[in-house]
PDB file of N, CA and C in Angstrom:
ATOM      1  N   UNK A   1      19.220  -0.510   9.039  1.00  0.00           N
ATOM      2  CA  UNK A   1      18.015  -0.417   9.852  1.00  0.00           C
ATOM      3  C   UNK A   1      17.142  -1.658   9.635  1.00  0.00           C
ATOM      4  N   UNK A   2      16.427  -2.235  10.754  1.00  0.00           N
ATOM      5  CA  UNK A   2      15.344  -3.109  10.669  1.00  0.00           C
ATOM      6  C   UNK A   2      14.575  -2.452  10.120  1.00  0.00           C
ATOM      7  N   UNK A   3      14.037  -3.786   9.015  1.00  0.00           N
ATOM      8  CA  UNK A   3      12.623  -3.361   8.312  1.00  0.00           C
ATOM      9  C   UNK A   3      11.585  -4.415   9.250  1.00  0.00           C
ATOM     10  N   UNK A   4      10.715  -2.950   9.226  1.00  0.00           N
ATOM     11  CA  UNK A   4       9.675  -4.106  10.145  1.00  0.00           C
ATOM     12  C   UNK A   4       8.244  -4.549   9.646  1.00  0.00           C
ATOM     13  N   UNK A   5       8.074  -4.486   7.840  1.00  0.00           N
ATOM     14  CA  UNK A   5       7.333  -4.611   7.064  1.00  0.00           C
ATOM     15  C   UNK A   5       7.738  -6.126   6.960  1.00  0.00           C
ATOM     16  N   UNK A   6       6.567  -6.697   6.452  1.00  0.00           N
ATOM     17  CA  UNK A   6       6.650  -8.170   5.961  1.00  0.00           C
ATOM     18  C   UNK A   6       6.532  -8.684   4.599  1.00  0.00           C
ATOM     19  N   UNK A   7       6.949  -9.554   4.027  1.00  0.00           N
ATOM     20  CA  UNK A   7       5.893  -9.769   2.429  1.00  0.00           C
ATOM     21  C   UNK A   7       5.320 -10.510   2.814  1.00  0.00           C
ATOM     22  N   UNK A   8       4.434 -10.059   1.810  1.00  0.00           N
ATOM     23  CA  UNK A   8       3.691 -11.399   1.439  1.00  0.00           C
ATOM     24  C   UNK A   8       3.406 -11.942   0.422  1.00  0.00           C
ATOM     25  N   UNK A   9       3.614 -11.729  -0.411  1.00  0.00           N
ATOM     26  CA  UNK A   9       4.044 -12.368  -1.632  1.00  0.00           C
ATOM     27  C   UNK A   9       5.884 -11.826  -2.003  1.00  0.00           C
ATOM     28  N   UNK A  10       6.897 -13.006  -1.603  1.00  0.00           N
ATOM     29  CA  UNK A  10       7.970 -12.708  -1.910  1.00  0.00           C
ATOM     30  C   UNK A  10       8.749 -12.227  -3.028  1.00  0.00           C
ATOM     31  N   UNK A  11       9.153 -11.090  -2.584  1.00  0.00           N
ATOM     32  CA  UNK A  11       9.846 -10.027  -3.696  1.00  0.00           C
ATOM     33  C   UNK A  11       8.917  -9.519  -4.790  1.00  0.00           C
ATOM     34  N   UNK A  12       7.668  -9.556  -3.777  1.00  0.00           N
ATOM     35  CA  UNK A  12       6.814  -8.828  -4.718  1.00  0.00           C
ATOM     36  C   UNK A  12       5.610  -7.707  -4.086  1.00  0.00           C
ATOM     37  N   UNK A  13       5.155  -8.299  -3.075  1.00  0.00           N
ATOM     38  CA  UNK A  13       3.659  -8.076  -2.204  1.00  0.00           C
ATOM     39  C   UNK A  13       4.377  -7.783  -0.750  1.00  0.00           C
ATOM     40  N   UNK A  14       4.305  -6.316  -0.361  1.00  0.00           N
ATOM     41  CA  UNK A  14       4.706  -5.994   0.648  1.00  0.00           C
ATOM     42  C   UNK A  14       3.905  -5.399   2.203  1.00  0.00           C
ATOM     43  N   UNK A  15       3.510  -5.885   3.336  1.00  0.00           N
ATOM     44  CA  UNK A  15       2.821  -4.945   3.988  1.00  0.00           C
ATOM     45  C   UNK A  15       3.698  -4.475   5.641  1.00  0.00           C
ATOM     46  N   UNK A  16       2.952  -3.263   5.421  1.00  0.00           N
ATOM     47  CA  UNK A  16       3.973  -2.647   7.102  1.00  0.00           C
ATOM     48  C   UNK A  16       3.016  -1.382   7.409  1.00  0.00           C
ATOM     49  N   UNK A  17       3.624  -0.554   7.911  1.00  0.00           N
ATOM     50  CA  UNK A  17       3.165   0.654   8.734  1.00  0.00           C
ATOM     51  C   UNK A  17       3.583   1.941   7.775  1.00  0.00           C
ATOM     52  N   UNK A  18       2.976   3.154   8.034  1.00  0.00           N
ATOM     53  CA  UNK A  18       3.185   4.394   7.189  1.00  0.00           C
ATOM     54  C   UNK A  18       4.732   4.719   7.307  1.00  0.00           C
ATOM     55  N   UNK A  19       4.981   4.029   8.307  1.00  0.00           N
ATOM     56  CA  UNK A  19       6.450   4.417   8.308  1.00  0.00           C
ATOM     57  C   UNK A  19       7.699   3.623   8.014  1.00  0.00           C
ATOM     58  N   UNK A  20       7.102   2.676   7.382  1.00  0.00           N
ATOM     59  CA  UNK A  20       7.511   1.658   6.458  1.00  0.00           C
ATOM     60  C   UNK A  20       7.614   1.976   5.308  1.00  0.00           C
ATOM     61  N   UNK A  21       6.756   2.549   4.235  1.00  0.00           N
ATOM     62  CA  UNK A  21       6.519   3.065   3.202  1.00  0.00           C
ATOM     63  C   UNK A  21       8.052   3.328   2.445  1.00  0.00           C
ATOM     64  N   UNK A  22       8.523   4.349   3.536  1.00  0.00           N
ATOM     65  CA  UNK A  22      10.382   4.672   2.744  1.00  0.00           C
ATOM     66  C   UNK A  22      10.986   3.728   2.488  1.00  0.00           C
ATOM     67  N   UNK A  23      11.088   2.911   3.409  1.00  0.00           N
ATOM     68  CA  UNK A  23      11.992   1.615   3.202  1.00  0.00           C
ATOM     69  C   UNK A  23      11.383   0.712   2.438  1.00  0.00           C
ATOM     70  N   UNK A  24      10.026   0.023   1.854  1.00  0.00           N
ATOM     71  CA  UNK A  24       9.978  -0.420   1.119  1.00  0.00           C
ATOM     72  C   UNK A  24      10.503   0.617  -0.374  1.00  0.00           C
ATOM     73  N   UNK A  25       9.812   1.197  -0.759  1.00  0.00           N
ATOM     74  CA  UNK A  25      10.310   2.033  -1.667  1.00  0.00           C
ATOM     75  C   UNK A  25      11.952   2.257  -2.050  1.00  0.00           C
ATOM     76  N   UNK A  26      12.501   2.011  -1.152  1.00  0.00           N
ATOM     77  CA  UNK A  26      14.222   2.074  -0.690  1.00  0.00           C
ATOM     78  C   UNK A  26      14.518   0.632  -1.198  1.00  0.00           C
ATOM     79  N   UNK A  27      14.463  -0.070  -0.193  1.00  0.00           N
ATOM     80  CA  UNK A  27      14.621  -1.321  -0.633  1.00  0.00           C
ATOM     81  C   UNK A  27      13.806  -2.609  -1.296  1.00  0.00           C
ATOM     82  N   UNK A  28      12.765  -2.282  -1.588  1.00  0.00           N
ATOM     83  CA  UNK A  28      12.038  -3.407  -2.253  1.00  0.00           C
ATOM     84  C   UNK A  28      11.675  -3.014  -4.122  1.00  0.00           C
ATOM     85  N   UNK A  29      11.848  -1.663  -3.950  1.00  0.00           N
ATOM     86  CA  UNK A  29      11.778  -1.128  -5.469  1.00  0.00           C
ATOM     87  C   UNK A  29       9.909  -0.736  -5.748  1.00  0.00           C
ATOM     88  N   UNK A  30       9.137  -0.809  -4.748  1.00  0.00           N
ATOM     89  CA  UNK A  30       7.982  -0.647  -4.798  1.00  0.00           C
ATOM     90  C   UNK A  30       7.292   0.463  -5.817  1.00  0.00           C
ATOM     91  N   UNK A  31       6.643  -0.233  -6.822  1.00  0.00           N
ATOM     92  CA  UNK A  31       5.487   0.549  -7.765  1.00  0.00           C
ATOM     93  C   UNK A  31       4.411   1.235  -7.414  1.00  0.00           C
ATOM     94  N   UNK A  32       3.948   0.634  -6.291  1.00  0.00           N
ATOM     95  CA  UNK A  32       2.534   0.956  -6.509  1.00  0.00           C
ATOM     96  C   UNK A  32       2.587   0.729  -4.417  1.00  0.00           C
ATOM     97  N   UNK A  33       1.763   1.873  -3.947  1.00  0.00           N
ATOM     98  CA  UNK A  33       1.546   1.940  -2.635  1.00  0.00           C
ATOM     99  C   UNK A  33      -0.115   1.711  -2.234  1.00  0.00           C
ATOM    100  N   UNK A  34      -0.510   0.857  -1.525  1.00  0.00           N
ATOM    101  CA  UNK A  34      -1.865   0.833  -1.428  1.00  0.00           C
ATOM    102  C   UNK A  34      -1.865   1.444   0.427  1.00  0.00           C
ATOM    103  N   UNK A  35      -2.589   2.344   0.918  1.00  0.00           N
ATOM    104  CA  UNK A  35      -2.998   2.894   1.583  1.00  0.00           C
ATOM    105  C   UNK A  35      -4.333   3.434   2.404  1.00  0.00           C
ATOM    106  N   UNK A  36      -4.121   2.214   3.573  1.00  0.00           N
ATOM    107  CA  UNK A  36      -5.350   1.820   3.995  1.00  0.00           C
ATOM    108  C   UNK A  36      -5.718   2.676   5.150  1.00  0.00           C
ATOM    109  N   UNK A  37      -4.904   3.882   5.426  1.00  0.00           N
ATOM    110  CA  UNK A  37      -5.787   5.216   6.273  1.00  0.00           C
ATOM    111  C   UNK A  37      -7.114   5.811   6.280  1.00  0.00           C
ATOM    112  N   UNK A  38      -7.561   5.586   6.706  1.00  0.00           N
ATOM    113  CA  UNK A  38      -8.842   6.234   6.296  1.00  0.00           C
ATOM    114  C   UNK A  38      -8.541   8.075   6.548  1.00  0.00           C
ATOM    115  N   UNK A  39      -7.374   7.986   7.386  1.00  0.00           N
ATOM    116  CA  UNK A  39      -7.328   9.704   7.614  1.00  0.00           C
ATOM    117  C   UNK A  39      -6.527  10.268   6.681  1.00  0.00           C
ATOM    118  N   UNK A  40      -5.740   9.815   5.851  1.00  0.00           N
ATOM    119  CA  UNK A  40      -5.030  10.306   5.162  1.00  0.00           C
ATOM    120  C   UNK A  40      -5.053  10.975   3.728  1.00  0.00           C
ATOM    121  N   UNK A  41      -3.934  12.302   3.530  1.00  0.00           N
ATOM    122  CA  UNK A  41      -4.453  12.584   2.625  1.00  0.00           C
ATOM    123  C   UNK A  41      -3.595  12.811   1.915  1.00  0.00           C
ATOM    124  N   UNK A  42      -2.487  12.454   2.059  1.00  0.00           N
ATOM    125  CA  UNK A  42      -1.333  12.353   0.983  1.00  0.00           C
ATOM    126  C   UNK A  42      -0.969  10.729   1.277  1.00  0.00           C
ATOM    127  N   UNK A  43       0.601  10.729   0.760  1.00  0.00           N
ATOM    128  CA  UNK A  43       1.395   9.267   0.749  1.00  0.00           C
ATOM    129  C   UNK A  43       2.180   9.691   2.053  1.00  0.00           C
ATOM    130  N   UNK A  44       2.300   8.097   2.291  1.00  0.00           N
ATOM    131  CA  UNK A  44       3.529   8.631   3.801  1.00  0.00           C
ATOM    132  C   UNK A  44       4.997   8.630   3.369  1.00  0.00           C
ATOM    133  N   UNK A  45       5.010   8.127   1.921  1.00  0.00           N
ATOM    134  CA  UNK A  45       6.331   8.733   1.644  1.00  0.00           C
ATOM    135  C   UNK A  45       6.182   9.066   0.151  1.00  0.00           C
ATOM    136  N   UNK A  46       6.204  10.455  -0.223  1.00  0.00           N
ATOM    137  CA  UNK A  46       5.796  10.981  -1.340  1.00  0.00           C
ATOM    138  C   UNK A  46       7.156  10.603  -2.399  1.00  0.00           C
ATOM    139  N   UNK A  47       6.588  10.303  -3.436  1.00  0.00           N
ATOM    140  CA  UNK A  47       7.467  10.106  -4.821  1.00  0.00           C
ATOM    141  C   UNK A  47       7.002   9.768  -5.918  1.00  0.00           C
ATOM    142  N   UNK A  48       7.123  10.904  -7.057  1.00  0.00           N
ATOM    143  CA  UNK A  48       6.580  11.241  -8.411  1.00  0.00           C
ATOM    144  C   UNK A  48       6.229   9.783  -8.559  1.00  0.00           C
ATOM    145  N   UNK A  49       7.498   8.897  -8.743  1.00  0.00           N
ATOM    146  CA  UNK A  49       7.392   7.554  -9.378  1.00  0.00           C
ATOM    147  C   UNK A  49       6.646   6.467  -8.955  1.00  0.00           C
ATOM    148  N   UNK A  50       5.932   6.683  -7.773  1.00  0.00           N
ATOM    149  CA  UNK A  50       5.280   5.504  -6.992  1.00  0.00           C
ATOM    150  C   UNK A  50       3.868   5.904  -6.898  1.00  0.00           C
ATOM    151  N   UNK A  51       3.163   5.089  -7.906  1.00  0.00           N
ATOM    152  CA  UNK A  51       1.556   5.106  -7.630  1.00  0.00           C
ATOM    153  C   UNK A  51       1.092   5.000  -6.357  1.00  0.00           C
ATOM    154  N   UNK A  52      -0.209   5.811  -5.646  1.00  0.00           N
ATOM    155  CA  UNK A  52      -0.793   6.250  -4.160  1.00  0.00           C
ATOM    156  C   UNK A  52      -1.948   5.014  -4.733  1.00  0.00           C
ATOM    157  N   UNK A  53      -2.711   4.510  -4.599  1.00  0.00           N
ATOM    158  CA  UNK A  53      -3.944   3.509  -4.331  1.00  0.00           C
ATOM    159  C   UNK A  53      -4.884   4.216  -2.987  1.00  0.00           C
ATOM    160  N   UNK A  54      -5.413   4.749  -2.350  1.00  0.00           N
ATOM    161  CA  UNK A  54      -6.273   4.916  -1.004  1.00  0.00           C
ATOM    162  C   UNK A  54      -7.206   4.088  -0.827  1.00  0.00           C
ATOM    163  N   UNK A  55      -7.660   2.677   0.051  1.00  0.00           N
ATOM    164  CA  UNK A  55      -8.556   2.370   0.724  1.00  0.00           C
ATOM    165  C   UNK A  55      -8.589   2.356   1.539  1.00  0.00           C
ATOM    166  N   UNK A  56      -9.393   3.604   2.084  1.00  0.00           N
ATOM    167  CA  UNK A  56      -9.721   4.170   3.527  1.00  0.00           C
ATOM    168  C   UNK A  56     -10.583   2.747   4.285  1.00  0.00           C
ATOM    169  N   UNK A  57      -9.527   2.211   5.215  1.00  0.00           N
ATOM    170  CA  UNK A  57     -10.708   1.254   6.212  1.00  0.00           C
ATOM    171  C   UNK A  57     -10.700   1.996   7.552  1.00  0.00           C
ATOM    172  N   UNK A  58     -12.099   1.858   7.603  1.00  0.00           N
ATOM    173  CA  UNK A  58     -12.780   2.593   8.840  1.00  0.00           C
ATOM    174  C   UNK A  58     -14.058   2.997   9.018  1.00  0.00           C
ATOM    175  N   UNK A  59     -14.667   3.600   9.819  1.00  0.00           N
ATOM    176  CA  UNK A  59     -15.892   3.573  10.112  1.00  0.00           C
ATOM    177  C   UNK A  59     -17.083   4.681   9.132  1.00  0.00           C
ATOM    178  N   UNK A  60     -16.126   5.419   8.642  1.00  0.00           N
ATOM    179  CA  UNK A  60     -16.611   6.514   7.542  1.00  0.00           C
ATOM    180  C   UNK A  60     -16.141   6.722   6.515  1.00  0.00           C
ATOM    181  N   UNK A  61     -15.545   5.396   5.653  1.00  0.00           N
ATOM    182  CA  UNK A  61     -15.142   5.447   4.550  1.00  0.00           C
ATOM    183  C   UNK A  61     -15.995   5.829   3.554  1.00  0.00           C
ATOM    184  N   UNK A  62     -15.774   6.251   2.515  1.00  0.00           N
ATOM    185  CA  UNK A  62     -16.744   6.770   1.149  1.00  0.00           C
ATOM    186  C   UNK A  62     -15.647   6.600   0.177  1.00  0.00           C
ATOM    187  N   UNK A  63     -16.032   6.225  -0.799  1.00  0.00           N
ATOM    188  CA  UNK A  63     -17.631   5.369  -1.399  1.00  0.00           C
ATOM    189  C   UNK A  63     -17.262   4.098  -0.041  1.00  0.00           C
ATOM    190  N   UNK A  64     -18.550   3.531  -0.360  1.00  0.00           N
ATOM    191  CA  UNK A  64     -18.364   2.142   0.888  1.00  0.00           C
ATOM    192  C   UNK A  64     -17.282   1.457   0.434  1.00  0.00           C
ATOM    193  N   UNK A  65     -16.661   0.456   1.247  1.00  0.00           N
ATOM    194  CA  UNK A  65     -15.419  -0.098   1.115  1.00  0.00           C
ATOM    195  C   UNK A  65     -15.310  -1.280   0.328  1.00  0.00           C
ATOM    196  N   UNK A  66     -17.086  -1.744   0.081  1.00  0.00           N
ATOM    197  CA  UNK A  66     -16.747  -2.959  -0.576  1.00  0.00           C
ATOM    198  C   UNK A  66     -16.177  -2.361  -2.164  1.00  0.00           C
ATOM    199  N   UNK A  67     -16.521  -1.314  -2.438  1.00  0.00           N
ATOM    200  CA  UNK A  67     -16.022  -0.712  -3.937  1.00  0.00           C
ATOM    201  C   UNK A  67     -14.893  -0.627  -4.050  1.00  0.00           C
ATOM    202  N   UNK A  68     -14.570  -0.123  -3.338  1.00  0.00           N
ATOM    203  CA  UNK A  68     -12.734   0.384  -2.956  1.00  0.00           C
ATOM    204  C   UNK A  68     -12.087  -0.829  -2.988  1.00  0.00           C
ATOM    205  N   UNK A  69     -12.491  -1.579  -2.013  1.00  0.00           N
ATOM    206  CA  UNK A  69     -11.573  -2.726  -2.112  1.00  0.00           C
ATOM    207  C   UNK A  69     -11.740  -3.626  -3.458  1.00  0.00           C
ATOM    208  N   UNK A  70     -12.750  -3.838  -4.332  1.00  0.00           N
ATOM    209  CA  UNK A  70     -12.938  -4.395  -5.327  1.00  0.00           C
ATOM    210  C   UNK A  70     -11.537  -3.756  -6.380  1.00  0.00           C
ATOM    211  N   UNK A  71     -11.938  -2.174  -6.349  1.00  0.00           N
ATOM    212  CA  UNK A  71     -10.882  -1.689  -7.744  1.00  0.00           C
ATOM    213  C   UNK A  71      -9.762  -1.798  -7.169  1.00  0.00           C
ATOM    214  N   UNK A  72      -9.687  -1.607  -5.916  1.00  0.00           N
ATOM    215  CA  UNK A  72      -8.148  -1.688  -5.211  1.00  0.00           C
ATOM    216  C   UNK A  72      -7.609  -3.463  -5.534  1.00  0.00           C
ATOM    217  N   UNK A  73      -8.198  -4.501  -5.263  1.00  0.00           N
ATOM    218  CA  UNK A  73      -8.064  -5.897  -5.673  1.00  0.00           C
ATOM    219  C   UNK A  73      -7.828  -6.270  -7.195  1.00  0.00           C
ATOM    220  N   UNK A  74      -8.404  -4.945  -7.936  1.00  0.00           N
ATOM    221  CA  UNK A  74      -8.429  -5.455  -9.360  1.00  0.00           C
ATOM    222  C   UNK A  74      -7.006  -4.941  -9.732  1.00  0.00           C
ATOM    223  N   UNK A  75      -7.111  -3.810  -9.159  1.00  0.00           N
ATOM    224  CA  UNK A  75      -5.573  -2.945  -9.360  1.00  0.00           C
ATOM    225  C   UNK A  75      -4.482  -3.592  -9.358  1.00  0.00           C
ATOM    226  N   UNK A  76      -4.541  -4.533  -8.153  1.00  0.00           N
ATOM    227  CA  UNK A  76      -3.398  -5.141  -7.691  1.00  0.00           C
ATOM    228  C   UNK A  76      -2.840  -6.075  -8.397  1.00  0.00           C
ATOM    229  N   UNK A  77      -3.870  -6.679  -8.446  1.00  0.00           N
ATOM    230  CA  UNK A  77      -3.544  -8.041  -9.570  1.00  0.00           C
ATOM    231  C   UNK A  77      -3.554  -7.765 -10.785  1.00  0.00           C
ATOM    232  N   UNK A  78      -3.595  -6.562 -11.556  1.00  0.00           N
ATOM    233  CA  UNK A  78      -2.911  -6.223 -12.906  1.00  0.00           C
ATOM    234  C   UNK A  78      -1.643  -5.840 -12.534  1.00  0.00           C
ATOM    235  N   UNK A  79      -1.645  -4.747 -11.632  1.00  0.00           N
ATOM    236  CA  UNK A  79      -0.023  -4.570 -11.622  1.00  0.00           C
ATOM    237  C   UNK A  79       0.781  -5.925 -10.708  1.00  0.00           C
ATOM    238  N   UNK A  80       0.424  -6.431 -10.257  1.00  0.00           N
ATOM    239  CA  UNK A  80       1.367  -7.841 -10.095  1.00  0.00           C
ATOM    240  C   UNK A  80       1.174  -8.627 -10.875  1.00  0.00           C
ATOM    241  N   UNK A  81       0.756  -9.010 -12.317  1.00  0.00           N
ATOM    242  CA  UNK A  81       0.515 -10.126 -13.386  1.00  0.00           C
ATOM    243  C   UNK A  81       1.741  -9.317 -13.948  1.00  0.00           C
ATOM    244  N   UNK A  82       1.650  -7.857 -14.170  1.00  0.00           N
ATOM    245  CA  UNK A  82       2.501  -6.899 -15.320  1.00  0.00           C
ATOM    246  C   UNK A  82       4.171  -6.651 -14.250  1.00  0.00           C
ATOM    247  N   UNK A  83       4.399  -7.923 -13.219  1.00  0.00           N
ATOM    248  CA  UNK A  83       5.934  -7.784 -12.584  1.00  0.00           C
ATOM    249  C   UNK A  83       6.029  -6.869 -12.042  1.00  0.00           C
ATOM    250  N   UNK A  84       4.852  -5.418 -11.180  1.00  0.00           N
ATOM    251  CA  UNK A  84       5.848  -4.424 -10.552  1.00  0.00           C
ATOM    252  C   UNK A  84       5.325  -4.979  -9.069  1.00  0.00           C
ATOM    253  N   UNK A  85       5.585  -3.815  -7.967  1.00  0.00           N
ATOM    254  CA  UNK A  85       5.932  -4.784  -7.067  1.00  0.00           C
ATOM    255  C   UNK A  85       5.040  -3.364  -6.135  1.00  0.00           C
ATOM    256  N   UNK A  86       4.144  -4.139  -5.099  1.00  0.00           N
ATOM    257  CA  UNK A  86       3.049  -3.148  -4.291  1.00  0.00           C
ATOM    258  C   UNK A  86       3.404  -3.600  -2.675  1.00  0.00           C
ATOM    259  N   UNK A  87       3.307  -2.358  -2.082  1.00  0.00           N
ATOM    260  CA  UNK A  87       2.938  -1.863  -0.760  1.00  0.00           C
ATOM    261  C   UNK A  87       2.244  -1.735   0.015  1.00  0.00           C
ATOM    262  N   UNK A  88       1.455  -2.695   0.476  1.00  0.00           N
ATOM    263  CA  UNK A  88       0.194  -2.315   1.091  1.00  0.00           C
ATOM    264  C   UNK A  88       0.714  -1.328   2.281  1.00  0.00           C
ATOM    265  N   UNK A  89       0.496  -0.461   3.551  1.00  0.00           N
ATOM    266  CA  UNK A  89       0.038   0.155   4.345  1.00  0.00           C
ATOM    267  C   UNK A  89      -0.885   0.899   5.286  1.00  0.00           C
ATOM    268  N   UNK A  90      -1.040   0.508   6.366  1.00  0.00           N
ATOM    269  CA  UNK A  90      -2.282   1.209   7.419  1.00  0.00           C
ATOM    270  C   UNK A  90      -1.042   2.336   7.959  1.00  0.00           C
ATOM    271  N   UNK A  91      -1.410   2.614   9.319  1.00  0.00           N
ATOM    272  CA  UNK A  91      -0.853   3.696  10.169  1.00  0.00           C
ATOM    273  C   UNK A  91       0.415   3.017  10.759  1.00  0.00           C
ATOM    274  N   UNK A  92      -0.037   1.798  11.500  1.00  0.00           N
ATOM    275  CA  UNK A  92       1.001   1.395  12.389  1.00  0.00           C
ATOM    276  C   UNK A  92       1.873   0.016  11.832  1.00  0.00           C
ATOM    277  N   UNK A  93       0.724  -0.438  10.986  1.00  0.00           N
ATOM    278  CA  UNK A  93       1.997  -1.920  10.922  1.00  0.00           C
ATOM    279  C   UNK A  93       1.277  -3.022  11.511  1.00  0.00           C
ATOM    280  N   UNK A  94       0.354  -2.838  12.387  1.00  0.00           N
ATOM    281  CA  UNK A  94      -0.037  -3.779  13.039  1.00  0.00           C
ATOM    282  C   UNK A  94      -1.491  -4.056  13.278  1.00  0.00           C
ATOM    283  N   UNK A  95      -2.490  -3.616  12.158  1.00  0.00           N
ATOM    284  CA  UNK A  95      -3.676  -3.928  12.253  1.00  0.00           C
ATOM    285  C   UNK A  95      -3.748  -4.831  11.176  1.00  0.00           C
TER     286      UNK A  95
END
Protein backbone atom coordinates (compact mmCIF):
# COMPACT_ATOMS: atom_id res chain seq x y z
CA UNK A 1 0.00 0.00 0.00
CA UNK A 2 0.95 3.71 -0.60
CA UNK A 3 1.97 5.55 2.33
CA UNK A 4 0.76 8.87 2.00
CA UNK A 5 2.50 10.31 5.19
CA UNK A 6 5.72 12.24 4.69
CA UNK A 7 8.92 12.71 6.96
CA UNK A 8 10.27 15.08 7.98
CA UNK A 9 12.96 14.44 9.67
CA UNK A 10 14.26 11.17 7.87
CA UNK A 11 13.74 7.90 9.57
CA UNK A 12 12.77 9.68 12.32
CA UNK A 13 9.96 12.67 12.27
CA UNK A 14 6.87 11.55 10.60
CA UNK A 15 3.61 13.53 9.47
CA UNK A 16 0.23 12.29 7.65
CA UNK A 17 -3.46 11.89 8.33
CA UNK A 18 -5.36 9.78 11.22
CA UNK A 19 -5.33 7.27 8.85
CA UNK A 20 -1.86 7.15 8.46
CA UNK A 21 -1.17 6.53 12.02
CA UNK A 22 -1.25 2.38 11.29
CA UNK A 23 1.16 2.52 8.77
CA UNK A 24 3.53 4.63 10.34
CA UNK A 25 3.43 2.52 13.41
CA UNK A 26 3.68 -0.58 10.86
CA UNK A 27 6.32 0.64 9.05
CA UNK A 28 8.31 3.38 10.52
CA UNK A 29 8.48 1.74 14.11
CA UNK A 30 6.86 4.93 15.62
CA UNK A 31 7.20 5.76 19.58
CA UNK A 32 5.46 8.41 20.21
CA UNK A 33 2.13 9.80 18.23
CA UNK A 34 1.47 13.52 18.42
CA UNK A 35 -2.19 14.31 17.64
CA UNK A 36 -3.37 17.42 16.45
CA UNK A 37 -7.44 16.83 16.51
CA UNK A 38 -8.91 18.97 18.41
CA UNK A 39 -12.01 16.44 18.31
CA UNK A 40 -10.46 13.58 19.35
CA UNK A 41 -10.52 11.40 22.03
CA UNK A 42 -8.64 8.43 21.69
CA UNK A 43 -5.54 7.45 19.15
CA UNK A 44 -6.44 6.69 15.56
CA UNK A 45 -4.57 3.71 15.90
CA UNK A 46 -4.58 2.38 19.44
CA UNK A 47 -1.42 0.47 20.86
CA UNK A 48 -0.29 -0.21 24.50
CA UNK A 49 3.28 0.53 23.13
CA UNK A 50 2.91 3.88 21.39
CA UNK A 51 2.77 7.07 23.44
CA UNK A 52 -0.74 9.44 22.47
CA UNK A 53 0.74 13.33 22.81
CA UNK A 54 -2.88 15.52 22.07
CA UNK A 55 -2.51 19.07 20.67
CA UNK A 56 -5.85 19.96 19.94
CA UNK A 57 -5.49 22.81 17.04
CA UNK A 58 -8.57 24.64 16.67
CA UNK A 59 -10.79 27.17 17.63
CA UNK A 60 -11.62 25.79 21.26
CA UNK A 61 -8.66 24.26 22.32
CA UNK A 62 -7.95 24.16 26.24
CA UNK A 63 -5.53 24.91 27.93
CA UNK A 64 -4.63 27.58 25.06
CA UNK A 65 -2.41 26.15 22.47
CA UNK A 66 0.50 28.16 23.04
CA UNK A 67 1.00 25.66 26.26
CA UNK A 68 0.31 22.60 24.48
CA UNK A 69 2.42 23.24 21.86
CA UNK A 70 5.34 24.35 24.14
CA UNK A 71 5.22 20.75 26.24
CA UNK A 72 4.29 19.06 23.05
CA UNK A 73 7.79 20.79 21.41
CA UNK A 74 9.62 19.96 24.55
CA UNK A 75 8.35 16.38 24.37
CA UNK A 76 9.49 15.95 21.08
CA UNK A 77 12.81 16.92 21.21
CA UNK A 78 13.60 14.70 24.26
CA UNK A 79 12.21 11.81 22.70
CA UNK A 80 14.07 12.50 19.38
CA UNK A 81 17.63 13.43 21.20
CA UNK A 82 16.80 9.78 23.21
CA UNK A 83 16.57 7.95 19.13
CA UNK A 84 12.76 7.01 19.20
CA UNK A 85 10.93 7.99 16.37
CA UNK A 86 7.34 10.41 16.41
CA UNK A 87 4.19 10.82 14.40
CA UNK A 88 2.79 13.84 14.10
CA UNK A 89 -1.11 13.67 12.87
CA UNK A 90 -4.30 15.95 12.15
CA UNK A 91 -7.55 14.30 10.56
CA UNK A 92 -6.74 14.33 6.95
CA UNK A 93 -3.10 14.62 6.05
CA UNK A 94 -3.43 17.74 4.56
CA UNK A 95 -3.66 20.71 6.80
Amino acid sequence: MEENYNALVPDHIFMGGSSDVEHMVKNEHIDVVVDLREEATQCAYPDPKIQRIQVPIGDNAEPPQEELFKQAIQHVMETYKSGKKIGFHCGGGKG
